[in-house]
Protein backbone atom coordinates (compact mmCIF):
# COMPACT_ATOMS: atom_id res chain seq x y z
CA UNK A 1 128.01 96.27 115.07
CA UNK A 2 131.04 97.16 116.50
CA UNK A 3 131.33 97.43 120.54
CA UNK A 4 128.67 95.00 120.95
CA UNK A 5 128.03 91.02 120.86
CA UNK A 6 126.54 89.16 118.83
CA UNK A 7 122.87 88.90 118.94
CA UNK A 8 123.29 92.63 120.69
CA UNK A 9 122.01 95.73 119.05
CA UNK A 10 123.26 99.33 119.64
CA UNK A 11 121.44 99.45 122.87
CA UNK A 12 121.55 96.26 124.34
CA UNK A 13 118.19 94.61 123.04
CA UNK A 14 118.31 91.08 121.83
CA UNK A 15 117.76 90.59 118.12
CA UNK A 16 115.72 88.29 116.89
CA UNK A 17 118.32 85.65 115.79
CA UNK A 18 120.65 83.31 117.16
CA UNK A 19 124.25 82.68 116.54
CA UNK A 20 125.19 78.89 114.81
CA UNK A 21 129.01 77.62 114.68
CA UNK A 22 129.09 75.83 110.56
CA UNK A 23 131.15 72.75 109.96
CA UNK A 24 134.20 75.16 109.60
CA UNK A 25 134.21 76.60 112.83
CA UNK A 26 132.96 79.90 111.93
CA UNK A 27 129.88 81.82 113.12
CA UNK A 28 126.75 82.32 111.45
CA UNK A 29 123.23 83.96 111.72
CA UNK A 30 120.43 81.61 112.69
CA UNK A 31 117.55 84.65 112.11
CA UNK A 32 114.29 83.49 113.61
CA UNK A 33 112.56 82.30 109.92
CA UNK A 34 114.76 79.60 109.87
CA UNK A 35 114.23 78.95 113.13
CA UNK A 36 110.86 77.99 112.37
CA UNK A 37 111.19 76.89 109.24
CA UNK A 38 113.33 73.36 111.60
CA UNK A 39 109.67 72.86 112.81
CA UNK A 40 106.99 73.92 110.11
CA UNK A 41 104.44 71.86 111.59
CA UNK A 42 104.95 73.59 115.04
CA UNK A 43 103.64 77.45 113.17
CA UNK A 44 101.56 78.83 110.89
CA UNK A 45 101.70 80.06 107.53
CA UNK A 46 100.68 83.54 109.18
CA UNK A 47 103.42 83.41 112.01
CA UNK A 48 106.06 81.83 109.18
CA UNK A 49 104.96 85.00 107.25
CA UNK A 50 105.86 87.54 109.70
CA UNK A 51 109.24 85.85 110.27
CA UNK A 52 110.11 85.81 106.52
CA UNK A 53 108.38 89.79 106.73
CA UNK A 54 111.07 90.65 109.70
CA UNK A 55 113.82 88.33 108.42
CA UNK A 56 113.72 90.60 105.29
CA UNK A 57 113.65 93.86 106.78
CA UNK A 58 116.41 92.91 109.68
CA UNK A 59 118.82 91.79 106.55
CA UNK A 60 118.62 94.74 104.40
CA UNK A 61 118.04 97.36 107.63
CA UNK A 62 121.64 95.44 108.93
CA UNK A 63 123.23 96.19 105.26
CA UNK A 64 122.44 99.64 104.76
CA UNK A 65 123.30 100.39 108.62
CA UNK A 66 126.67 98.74 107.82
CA UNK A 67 127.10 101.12 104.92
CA UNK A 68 125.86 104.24 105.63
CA UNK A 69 128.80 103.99 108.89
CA UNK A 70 130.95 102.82 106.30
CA UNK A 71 130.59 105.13 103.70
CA UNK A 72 129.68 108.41 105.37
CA UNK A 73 130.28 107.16 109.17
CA UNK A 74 126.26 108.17 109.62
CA UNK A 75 123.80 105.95 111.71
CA UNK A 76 120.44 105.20 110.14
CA UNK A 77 118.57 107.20 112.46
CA UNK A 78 120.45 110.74 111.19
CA UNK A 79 119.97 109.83 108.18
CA UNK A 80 115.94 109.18 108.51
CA UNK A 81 116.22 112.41 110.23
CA UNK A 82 118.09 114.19 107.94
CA UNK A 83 115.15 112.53 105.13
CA UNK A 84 112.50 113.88 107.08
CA UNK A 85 114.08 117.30 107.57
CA UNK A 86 114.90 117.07 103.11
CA UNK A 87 111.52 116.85 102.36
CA UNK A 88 110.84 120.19 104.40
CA UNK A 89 113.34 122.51 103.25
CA UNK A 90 111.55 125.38 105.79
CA UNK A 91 112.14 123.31 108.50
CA UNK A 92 110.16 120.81 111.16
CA UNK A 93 109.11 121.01 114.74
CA UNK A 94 110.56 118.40 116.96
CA UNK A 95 107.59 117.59 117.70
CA UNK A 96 106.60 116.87 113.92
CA UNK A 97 109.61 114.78 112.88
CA UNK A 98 108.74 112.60 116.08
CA UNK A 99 105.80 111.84 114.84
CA UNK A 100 106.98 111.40 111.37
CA UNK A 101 109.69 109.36 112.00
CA UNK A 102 107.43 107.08 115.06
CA UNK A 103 109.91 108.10 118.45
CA UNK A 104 109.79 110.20 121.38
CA UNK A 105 110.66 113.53 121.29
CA UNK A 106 113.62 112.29 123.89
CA UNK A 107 115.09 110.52 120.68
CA UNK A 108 114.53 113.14 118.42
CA UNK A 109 116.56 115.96 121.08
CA UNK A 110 119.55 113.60 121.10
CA UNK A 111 120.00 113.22 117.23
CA UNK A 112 119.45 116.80 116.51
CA UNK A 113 121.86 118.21 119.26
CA UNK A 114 124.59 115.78 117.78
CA UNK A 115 123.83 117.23 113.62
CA UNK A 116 123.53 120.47 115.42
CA UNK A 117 127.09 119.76 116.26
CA UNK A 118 128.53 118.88 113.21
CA UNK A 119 126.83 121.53 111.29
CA UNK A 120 124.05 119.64 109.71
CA UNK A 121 121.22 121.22 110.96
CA UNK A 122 120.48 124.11 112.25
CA UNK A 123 118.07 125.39 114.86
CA UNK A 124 116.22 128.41 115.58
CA UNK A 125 112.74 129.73 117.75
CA UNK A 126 109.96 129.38 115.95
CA UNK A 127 107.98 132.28 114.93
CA UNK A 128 105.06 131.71 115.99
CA UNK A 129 105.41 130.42 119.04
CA UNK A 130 108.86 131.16 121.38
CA UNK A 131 108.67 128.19 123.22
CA UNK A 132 108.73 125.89 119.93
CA UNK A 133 112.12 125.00 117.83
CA UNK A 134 112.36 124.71 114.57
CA UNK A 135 115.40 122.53 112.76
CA UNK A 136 116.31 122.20 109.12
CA UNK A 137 119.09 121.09 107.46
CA UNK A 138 121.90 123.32 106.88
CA UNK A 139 123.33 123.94 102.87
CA UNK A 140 126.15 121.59 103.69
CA UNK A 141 123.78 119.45 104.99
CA UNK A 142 121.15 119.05 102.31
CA UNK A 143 124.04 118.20 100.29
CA UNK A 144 125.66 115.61 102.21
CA UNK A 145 122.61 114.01 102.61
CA UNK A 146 121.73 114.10 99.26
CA UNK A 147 125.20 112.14 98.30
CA UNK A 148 123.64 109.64 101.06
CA UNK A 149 120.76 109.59 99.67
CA UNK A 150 121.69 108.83 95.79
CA UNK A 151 123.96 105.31 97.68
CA UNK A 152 121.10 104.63 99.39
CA UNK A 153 118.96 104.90 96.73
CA UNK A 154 121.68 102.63 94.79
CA UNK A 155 122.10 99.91 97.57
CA UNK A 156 118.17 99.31 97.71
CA UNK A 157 118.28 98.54 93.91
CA UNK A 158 120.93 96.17 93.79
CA UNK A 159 119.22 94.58 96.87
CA UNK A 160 116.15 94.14 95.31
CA UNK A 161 117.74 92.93 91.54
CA UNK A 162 116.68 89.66 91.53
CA UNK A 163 112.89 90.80 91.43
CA UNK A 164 112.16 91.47 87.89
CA UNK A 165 109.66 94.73 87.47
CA UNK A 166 106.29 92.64 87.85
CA UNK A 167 107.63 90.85 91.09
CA UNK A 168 108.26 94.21 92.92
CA UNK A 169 104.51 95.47 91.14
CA UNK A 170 103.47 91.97 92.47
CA UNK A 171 104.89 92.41 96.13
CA UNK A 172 103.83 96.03 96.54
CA UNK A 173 100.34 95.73 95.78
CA UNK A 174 100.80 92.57 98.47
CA UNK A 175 102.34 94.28 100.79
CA UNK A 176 100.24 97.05 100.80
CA UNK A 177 97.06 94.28 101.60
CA UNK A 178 99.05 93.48 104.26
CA UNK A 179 99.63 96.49 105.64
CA UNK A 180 95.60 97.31 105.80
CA UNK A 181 95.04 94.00 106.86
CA UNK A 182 97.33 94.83 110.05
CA UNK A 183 95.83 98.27 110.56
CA UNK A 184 92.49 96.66 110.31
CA UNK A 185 93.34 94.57 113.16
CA UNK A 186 95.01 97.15 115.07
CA UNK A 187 92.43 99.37 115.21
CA UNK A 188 89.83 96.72 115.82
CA UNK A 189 91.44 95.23 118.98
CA UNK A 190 90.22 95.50 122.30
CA UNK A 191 92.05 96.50 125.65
């Protein structure tokens, strides 16, 4: 990302990865799978799963970051806004894209005032209760974000092209065992 080093995201938190110098001098990305993968015997399958789980999601998070800047000089957080705020053409509550989207409201404020600025959104009182805003996206927009959108929707499939249709049928209904089996645990722990 430009502005910061490596191993730096936006805000200053460490990723998960290390930097490596190849045989040729150059830099590369040491994420934290391979990491473990030097030692196998020193982690389990479980922990070597959640690596290859985050090393997946940092790579193609990283790639469509890189592009939506590129493309439409957009961070991913407007754009999941701008998602949410699609799939509600009358229009969200701060308080319900926070929730939607898993941030504070604080995080929210500061992406809507800046598409409030450049005329993606727009905000108004909400009716029923004065104290409440409402935000939507604006006809210009919807539209922009729908070009975004079809890209997006484009990068994603060429990501995922070397998984024929029974691998991605295969590694959904996994995933989605996965994703109960860590709710499960979630909401069984103890404080």
């Amino acid at each position: 990302m430009p502005g910061t080093s490596p191993g730096m995201t936006e805000n200053g938190r460490e990723r998960r990865s290390r930097w490596r110098r190849n045989d040729g001098g150059a830099m590369t990305i040491l994420d934290s799978e391979t990491k473990a993968g030097e030692t196998p015997e020193d982690h389990g399958d479980e922990l070597r799963l959640w690596l290859r789980l985050l090393t997946c999601t940092t790579l193609i998070e990283g790639e469509v970051r890189s592009r939506l800047r590129e493309r439409f000089d957009v961070t991913l957080p407007r754009f999941d806004l701008m998602a949410q705020l699609d799939k509600a053409p009358e229009g969200m509550t701060l308080s319900d894209v926070s929730r939607r989207m898993m941030v504070s409201n604080g995080n929210v404020t500061g992406l809507v005032e800046r598409l409030c600025e450049s005329g993606h959104l727009d905000r108004r009182t909400s009716d029923q209760d004065r104290r409440v805003q409402v935000i939507r996206l604006t006809k210009a927009g919807r539209a922009e974000f729908r070009k975004m959108a079809a890209e997006h929707e484009i990068w994603i499939a060429d990501m995922f092209s070397d998984l024929g249709e029974k691998d991605v049928r295969d590694l959904m209904r996994l995933l989605a065992k996965t994703k109960l089996s860590a709710r499960k645990a979630t909401e069984n722990r103890t404080v």
